[in-house]
Protein backbone atom coordinates (compact mmCIF):
# COMPACT_ATOMS: atom_id res chain seq x y z
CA UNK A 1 34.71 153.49 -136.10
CA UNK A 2 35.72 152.28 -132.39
CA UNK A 3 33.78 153.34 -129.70
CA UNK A 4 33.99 153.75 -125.70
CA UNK A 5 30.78 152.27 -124.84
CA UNK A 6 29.32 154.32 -121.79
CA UNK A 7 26.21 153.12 -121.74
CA UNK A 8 24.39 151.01 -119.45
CA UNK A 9 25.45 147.70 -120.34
CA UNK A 10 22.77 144.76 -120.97
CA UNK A 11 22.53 141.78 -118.66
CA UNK A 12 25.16 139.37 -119.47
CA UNK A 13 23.56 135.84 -121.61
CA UNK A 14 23.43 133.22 -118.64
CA UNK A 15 26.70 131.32 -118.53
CA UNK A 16 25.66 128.08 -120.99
CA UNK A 17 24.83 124.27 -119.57
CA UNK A 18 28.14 122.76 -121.49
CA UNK A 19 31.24 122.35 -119.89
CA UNK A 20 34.49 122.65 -122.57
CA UNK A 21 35.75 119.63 -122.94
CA UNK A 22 37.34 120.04 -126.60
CA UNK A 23 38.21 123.16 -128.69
CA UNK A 24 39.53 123.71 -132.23
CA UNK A 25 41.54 126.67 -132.58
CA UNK A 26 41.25 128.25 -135.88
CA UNK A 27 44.62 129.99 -137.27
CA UNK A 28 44.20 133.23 -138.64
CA UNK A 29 45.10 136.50 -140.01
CA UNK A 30 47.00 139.46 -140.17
CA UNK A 31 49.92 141.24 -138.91
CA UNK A 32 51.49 144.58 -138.77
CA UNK A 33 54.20 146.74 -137.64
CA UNK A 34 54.68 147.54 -134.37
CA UNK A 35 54.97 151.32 -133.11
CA UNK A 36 56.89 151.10 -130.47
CA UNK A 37 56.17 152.89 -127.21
CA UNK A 38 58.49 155.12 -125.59
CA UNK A 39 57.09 155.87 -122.34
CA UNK A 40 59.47 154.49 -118.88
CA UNK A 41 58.84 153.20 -115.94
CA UNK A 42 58.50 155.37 -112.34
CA UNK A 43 61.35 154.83 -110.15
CA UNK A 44 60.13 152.20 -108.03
CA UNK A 45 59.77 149.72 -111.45
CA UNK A 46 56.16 150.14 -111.94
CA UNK A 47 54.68 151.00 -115.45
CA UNK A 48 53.28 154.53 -115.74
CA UNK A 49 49.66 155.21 -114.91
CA UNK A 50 48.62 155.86 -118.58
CA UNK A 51 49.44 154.17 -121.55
CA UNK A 52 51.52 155.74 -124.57
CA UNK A 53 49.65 157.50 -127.23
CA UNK A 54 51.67 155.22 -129.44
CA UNK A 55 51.74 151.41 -129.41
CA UNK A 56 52.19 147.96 -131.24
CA UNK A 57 49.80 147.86 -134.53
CA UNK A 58 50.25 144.10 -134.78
CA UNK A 59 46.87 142.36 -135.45
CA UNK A 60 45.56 145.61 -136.09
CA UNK A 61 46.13 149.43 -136.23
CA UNK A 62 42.81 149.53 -133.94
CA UNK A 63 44.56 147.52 -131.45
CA UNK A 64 47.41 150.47 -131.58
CA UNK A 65 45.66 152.61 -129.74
CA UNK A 66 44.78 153.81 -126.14
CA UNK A 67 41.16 152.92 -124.60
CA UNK A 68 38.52 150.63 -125.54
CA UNK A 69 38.12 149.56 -129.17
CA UNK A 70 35.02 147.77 -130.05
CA UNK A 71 32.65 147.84 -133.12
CA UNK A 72 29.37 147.71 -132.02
CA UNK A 73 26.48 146.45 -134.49
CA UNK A 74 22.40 145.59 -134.50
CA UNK A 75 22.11 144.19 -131.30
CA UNK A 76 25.03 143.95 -129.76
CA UNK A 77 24.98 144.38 -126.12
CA UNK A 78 26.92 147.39 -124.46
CA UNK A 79 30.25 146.23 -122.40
CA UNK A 80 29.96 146.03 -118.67
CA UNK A 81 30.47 149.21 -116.65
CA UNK A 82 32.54 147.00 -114.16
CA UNK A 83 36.24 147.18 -116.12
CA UNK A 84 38.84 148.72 -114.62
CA UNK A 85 42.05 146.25 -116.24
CA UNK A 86 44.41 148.41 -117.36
CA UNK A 87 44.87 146.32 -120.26
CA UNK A 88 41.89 143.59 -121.75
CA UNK A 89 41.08 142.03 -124.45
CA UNK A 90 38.08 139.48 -126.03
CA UNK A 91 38.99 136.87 -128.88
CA UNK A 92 37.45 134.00 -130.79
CA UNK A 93 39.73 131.58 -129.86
CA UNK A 94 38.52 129.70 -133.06
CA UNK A 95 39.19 132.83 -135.71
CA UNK A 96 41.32 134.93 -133.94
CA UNK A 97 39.06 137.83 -134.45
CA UNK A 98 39.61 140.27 -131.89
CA UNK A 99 35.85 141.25 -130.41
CA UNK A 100 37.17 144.30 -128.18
CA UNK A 101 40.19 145.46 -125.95
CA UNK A 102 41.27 148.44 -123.93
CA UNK A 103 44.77 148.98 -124.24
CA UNK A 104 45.79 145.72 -126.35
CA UNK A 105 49.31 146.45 -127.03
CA UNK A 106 50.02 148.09 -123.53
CA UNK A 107 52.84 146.56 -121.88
CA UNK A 108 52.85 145.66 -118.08
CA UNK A 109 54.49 143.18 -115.71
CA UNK A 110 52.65 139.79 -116.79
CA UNK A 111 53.67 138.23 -113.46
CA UNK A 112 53.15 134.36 -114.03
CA UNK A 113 51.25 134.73 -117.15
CA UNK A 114 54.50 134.33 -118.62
CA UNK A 115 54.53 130.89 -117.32
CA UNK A 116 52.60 130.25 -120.40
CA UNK A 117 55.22 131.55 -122.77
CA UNK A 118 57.57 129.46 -120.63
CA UNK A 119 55.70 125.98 -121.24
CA UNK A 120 54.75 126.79 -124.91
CA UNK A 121 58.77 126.75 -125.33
CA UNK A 122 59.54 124.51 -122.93
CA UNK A 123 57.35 122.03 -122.92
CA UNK A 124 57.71 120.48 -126.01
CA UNK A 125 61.43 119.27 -124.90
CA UNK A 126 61.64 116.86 -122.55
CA UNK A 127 58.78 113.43 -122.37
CA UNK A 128 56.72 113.63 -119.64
CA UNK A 129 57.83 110.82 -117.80
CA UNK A 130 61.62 111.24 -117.87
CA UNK A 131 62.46 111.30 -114.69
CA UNK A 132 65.09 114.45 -112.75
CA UNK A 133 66.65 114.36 -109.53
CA UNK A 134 66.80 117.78 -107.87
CA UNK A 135 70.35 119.60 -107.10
CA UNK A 136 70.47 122.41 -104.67
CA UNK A 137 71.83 124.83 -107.64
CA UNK A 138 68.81 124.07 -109.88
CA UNK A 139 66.32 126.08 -106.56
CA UNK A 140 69.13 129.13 -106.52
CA UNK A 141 68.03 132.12 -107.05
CA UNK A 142 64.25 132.36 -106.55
CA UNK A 143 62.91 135.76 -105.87
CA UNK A 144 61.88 136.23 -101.82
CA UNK A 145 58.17 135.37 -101.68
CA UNK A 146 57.76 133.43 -105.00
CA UNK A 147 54.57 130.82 -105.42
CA UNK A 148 55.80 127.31 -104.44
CA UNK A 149 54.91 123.85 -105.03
CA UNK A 150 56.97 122.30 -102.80
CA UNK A 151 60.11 120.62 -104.55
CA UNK A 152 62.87 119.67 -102.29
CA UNK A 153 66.41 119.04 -103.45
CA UNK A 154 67.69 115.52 -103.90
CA UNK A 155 64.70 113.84 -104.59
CA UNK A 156 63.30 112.69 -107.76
CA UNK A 157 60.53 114.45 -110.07
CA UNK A 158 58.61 113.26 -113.57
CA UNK A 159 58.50 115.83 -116.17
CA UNK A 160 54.96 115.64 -115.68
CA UNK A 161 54.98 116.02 -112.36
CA UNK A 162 56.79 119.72 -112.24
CA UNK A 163 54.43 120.97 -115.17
CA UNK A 164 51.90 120.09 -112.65
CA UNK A 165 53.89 121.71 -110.27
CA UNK A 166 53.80 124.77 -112.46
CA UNK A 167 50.27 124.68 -113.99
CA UNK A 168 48.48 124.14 -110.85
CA UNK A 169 50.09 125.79 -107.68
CA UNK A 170 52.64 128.33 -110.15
CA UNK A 171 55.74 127.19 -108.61
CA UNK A 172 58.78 129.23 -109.49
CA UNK A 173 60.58 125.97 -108.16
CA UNK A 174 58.99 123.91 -110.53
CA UNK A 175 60.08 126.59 -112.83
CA UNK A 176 63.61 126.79 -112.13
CA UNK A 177 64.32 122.88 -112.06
CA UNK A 178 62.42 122.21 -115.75
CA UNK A 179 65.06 125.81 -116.81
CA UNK A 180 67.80 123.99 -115.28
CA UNK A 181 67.09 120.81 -117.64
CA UNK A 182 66.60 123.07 -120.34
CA UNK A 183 70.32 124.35 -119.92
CA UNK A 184 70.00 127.54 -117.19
CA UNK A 185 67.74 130.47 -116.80
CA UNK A 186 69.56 132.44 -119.64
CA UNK A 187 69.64 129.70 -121.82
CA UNK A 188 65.92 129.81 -120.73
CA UNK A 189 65.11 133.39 -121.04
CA UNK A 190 66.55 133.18 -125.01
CA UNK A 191 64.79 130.55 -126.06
CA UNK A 192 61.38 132.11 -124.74
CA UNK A 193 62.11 135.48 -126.18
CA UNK A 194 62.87 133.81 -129.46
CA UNK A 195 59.57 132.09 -128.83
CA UNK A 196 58.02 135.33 -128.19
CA UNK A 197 59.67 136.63 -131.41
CA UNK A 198 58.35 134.54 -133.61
CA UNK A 199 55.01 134.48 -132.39
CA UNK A 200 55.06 138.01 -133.18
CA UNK A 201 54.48 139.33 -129.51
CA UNK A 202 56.35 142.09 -129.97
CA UNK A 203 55.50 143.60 -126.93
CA UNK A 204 57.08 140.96 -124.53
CA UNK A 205 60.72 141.01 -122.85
CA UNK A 206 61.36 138.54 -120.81
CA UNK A 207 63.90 139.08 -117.66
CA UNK A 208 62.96 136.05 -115.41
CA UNK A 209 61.22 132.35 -116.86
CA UNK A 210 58.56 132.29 -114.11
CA UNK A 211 57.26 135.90 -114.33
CA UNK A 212 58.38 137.17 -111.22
CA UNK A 213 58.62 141.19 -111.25
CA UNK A 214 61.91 142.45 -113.18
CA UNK A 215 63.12 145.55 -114.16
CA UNK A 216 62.48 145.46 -117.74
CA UNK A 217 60.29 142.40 -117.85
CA UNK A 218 56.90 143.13 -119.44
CA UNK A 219 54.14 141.51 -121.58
CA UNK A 220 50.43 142.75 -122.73
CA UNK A 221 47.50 141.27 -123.28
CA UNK A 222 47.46 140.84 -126.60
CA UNK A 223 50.62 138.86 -126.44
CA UNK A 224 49.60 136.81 -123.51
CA UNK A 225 46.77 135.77 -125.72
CA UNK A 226 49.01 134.24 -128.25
CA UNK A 227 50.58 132.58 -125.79
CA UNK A 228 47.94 131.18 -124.61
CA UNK A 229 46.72 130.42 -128.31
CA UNK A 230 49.90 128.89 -129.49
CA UNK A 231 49.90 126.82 -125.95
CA UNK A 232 46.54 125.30 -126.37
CA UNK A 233 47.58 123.40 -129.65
CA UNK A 234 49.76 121.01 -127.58
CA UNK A 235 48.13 118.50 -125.80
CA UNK A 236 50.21 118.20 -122.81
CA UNK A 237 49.76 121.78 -122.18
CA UNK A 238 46.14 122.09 -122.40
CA UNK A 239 46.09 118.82 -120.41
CA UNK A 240 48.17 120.52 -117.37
CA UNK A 241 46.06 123.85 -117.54
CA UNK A 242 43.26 122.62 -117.35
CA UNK A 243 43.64 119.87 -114.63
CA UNK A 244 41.77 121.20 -111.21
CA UNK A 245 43.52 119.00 -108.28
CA UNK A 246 46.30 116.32 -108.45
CA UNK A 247 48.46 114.31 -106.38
CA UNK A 248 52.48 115.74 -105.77
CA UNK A 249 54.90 113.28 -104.56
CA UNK A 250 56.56 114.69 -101.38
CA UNK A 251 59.66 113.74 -99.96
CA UNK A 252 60.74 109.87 -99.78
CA UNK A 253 60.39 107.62 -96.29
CA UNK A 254 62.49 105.47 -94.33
CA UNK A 255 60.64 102.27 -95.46
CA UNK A 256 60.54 103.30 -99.18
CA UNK A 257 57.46 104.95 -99.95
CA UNK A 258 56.98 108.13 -100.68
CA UNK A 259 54.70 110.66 -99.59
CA UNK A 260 52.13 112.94 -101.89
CA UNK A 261 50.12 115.45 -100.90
CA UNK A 262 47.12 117.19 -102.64
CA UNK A 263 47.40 120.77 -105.07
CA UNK A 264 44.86 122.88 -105.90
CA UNK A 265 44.63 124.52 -109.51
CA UNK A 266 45.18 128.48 -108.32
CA UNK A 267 42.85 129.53 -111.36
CA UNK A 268 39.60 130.14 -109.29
CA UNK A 269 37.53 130.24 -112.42
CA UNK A 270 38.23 126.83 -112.95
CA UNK A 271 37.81 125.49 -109.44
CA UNK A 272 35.59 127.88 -107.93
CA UNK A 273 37.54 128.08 -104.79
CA UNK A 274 38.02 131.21 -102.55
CA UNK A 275 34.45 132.74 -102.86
CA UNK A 276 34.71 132.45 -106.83
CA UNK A 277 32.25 130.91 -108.57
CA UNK A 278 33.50 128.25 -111.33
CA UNK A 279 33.10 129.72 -114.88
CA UNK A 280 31.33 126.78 -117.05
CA UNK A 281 33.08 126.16 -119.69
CA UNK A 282 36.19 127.03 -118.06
CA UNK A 283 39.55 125.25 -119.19
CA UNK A 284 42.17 127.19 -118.23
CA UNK A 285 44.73 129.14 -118.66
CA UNK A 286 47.21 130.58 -116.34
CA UNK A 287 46.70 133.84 -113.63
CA UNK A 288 49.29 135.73 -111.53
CA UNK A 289 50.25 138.05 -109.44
CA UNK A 290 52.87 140.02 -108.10
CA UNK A 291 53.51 144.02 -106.65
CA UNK A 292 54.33 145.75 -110.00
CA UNK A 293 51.98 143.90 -112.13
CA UNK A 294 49.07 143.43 -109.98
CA UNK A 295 46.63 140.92 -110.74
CA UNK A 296 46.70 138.98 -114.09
CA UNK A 297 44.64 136.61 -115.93
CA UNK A 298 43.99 134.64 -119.40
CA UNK A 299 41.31 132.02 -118.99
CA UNK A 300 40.05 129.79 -122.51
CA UNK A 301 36.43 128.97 -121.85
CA UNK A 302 33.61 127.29 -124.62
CA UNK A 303 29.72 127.87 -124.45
CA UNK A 304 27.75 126.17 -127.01
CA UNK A 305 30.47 125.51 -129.54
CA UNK A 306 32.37 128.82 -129.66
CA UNK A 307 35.53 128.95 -127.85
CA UNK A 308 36.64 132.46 -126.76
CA UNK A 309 40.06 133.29 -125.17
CA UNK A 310 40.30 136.65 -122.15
CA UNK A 311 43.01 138.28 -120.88
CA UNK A 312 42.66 140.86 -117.75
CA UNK A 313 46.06 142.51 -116.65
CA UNK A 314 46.01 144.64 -113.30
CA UNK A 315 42.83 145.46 -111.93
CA UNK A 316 42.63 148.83 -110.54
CA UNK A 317 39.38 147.96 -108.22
CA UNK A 318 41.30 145.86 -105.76
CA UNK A 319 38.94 144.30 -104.09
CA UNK A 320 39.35 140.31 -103.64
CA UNK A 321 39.55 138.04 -106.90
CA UNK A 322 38.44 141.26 -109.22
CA UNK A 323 40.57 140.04 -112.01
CA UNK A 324 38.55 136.89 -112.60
CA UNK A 325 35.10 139.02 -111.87
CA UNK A 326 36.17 141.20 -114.71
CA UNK A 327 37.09 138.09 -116.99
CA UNK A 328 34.12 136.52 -116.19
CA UNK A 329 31.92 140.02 -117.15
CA UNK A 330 34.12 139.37 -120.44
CA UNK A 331 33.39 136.29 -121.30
CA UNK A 332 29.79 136.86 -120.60
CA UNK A 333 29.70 139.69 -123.13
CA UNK A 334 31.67 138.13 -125.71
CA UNK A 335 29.53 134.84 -125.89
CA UNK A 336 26.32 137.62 -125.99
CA UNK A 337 28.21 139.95 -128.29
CA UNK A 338 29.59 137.60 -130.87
CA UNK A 339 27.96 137.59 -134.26
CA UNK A 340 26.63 141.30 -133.53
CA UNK A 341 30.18 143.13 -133.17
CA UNK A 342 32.81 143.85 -136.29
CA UNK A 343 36.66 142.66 -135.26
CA UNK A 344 38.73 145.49 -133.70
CA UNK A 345 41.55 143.56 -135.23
CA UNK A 346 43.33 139.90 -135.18
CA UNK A 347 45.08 137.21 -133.06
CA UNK A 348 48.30 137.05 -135.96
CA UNK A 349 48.94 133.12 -136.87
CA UNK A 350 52.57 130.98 -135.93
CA UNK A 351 54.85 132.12 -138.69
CA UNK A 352 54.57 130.23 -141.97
CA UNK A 353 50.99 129.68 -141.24
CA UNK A 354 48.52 131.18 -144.14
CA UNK A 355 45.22 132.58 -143.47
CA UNK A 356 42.36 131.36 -145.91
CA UNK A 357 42.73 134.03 -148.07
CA UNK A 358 46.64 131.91 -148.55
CA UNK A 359 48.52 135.00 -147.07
CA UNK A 360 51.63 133.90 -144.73
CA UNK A 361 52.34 135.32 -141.46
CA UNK A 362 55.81 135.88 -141.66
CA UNK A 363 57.63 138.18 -138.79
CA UNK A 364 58.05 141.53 -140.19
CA UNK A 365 55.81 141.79 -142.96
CA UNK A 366 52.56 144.68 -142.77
CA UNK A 367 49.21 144.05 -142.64
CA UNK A 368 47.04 146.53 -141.08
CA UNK A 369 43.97 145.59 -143.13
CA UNK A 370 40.66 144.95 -140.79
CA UNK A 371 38.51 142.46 -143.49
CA UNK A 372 37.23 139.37 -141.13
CA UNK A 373 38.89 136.37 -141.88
CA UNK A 374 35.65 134.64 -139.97
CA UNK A 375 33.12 132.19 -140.96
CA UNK A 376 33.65 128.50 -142.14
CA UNK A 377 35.21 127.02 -145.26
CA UNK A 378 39.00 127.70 -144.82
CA UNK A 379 41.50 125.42 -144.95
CA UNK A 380 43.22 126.30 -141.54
CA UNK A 381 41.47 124.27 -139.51
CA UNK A 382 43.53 123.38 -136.51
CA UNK A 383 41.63 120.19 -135.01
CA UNK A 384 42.75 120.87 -130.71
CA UNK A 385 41.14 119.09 -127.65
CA UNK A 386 40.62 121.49 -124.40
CA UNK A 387 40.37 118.96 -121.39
CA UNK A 388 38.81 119.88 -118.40
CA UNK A 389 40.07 117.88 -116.25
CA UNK A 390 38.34 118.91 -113.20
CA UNK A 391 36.07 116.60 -111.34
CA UNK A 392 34.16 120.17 -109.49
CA UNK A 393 33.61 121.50 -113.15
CA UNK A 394 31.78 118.12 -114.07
CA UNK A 395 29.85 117.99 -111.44
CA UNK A 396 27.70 121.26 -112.26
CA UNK A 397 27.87 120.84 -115.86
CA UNK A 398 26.86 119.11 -118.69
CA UNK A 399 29.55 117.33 -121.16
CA UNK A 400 30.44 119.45 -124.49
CA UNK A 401 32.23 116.25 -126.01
CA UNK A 402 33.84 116.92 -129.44
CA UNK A 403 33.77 113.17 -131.04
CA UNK A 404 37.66 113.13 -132.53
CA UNK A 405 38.36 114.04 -128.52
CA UNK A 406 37.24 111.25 -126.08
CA UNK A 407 36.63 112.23 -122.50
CA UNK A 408 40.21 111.04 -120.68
CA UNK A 409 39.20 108.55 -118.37
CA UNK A 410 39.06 109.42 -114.47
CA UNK A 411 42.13 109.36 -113.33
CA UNK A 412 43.21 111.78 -115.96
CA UNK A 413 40.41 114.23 -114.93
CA UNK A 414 42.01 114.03 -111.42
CA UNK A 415 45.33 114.84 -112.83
């Protein structure tokens, strides 16, 4: 049975010497029906202080309901007292098994966590170095205060250069110019929630591509997860989210030549800026932030061969950068705990993808069964590279080199 652990937790395992550098991200599992939760909004757009009694059963009827769910076993260590997410959740990134969560299903503003569901659509579309020139419509429309990278109109952009653009600095211009290739922002939103449909993220409703605050738009952490997930299996994407600095090209001179100027990747636990300290292991994902959804977070991080994926939505201890505290206390726990704690439930598979026991994941079918679909043998192996591309990362850790994954050669690493 689930428990609430209030206990004093056990020191968190020391974060591991290896650095993720390659992944492979096992497909699992099993679905279920959502329960769909009733409960509105306050009048000022924000989602209501508790969550419904009722919620999404996909991946698990565990994951369906309110608090923390996690199976405990022979030495297992307690979670951290230091969680106050409203919504969390711990996964092998490898078997999809669910370790614990606190409100899975849950659904909150993802501010630009959606940005993930946005590239795993998106991304796939257009080659990276096809090149875009910039018209004032595609910059229309941005919400007043929205994360910038710096685009101008009328000059000229790579593909790769506006997922960078997105990736690192979570620009909502970067955003709106690769939506404006991609036919418009409705024609954008659609293809996303379709995305989101057959991924089986129930929860999600996407208003707005880049995540900022919308009446209607919302997300969990379970789905966020499968973003993520789903993301990581294309190279280009775990390439971008995982780069730490890069060059932007700025606007073009009189003589020719064209400016760049240095970004920063805004995930702290990857670059260790701002008073964080840099998560080894760390290789991505995507955070945000906005008013109605507070601080969010999914990070992808590897110790020692296991890959686990974390996802923090809103923080109510507000103090500075608690969002990647708490996923750090998570990651900690689940690298300790894992092995010594039964699945609270699954991350569901693409559709038309069988587990190992040959079971499809098709949207709409039931499965609320909790066996493990963990250990070694299956034939869903997924072989996936996670680059960390981040010269700070590789200079306080050791290389976790997977041999069908060579290290990208410098320049890459810079992005």
């Amino acid at each position: 049975m689930p428990t609430t652990t209030s206990h004093s937790p056990r020191c968190a395992a020391p974060r591991r010497r290896a650095a993720a550098l390659a992944a492979a991200l096992l497909i699992p599992a099993l679905t279920a029906t959502p329960a769909l939760a009733d409960e509105k909004k306050d009048d000022k757009g924000r989602p209501p202080a508790q969550p419904p009694a009722r919620m999404s059963t996909v991946g698990g009827e565990l994951l369906g309901k309110p608090g923390t769910q996690v199976r405990l076993g022979p030495g297992a260590p307690s979670l951290p007292k230091e969680l106050t997410g409203r919504s969390w959740l711990v996964a092998d990134a490898e078997s999809g098994e669910v370790l614990a969560a606190h409100n899975a299903h849950w659904e909150l503003p993802p501010a630009s966590t959606l940005k993930m569901l946005f590239a795993d659509t998106v991304l796939p579309k257009f080659p990276k170095n096809r090149q875009y020139k910039v018209k004032p419509s595609d910059l229309a429309g941005m919400g007043e205060g929205s994360s910038l990278v710096g685009v101008k109109e009328d000059q000229t952009y790579s593909v790769r250069d506006l997922w960078l653009g997105v990736f690192l600095r979570s620009g909502n211009d970067a955003v709106r110019v690769l939506a404006s290739m991609n036919g418009g922002i409705p024609q954008t939103v659609k293809d996303m929630q379709a995305h989101a449909e057959a991924l089986q993220a129930k929860d999600t409703h996407v208003v707005s591509p880049d995540g900022y605050d919308a009446e209607g738009q919302v997300s969990s952490a379970y789905d966020l997860t499968l973003f993520a997930r789903s993301g990581l299996q294309k190279a280009d994407f775990r390439e971008y989210c995982s780069t730490a600095y890069a060059k932007f090209p700025g606007e073009m001179k009189k003589d020719g030549k064209r400016d760049t100027f240095d970004i920063m990747n805004t995930n702290r636990l990857l670059t260790g800026a701002s008073g964080v300290t840099a998560y080894k292991g760390m290789a991505g994902v995507k955070n945000g932030s906005t008013t109605n959804a507070g601080n969010t977070f999914t990070g992808v991080a590897q110790h020692d061969g296991r890959k686990l994926l974390v996802t923090v939505m809103n923080p109510e201890n507000r103090e500075a950068n608690e969002v990647y505290k708490e996923t750090a206390r998570l990651l900690d726990w689940g690298f300790e705990a894992a092995g010594h704690v039964k699945p609270v439930g699954h991350l569901v598979p693409p559709p038309g993808v069988a587990d190992k026991t040959g079971r499809s994941s098709v949207p709409g079918t039931a499965d609320s069964s909790q066996a493990s679909v963990a250990g070694s043998g299956g034939g869903m192996w997924t072989a996936v590279g996670i680059t960390l591309a981040s010269l700070a990362a590789v200079a306080v850790a050791g290389f976790a080199v997977h041999r069908r994954w060579p290290l990208p050669d410098r320049s890459r690493r810079q992005g």
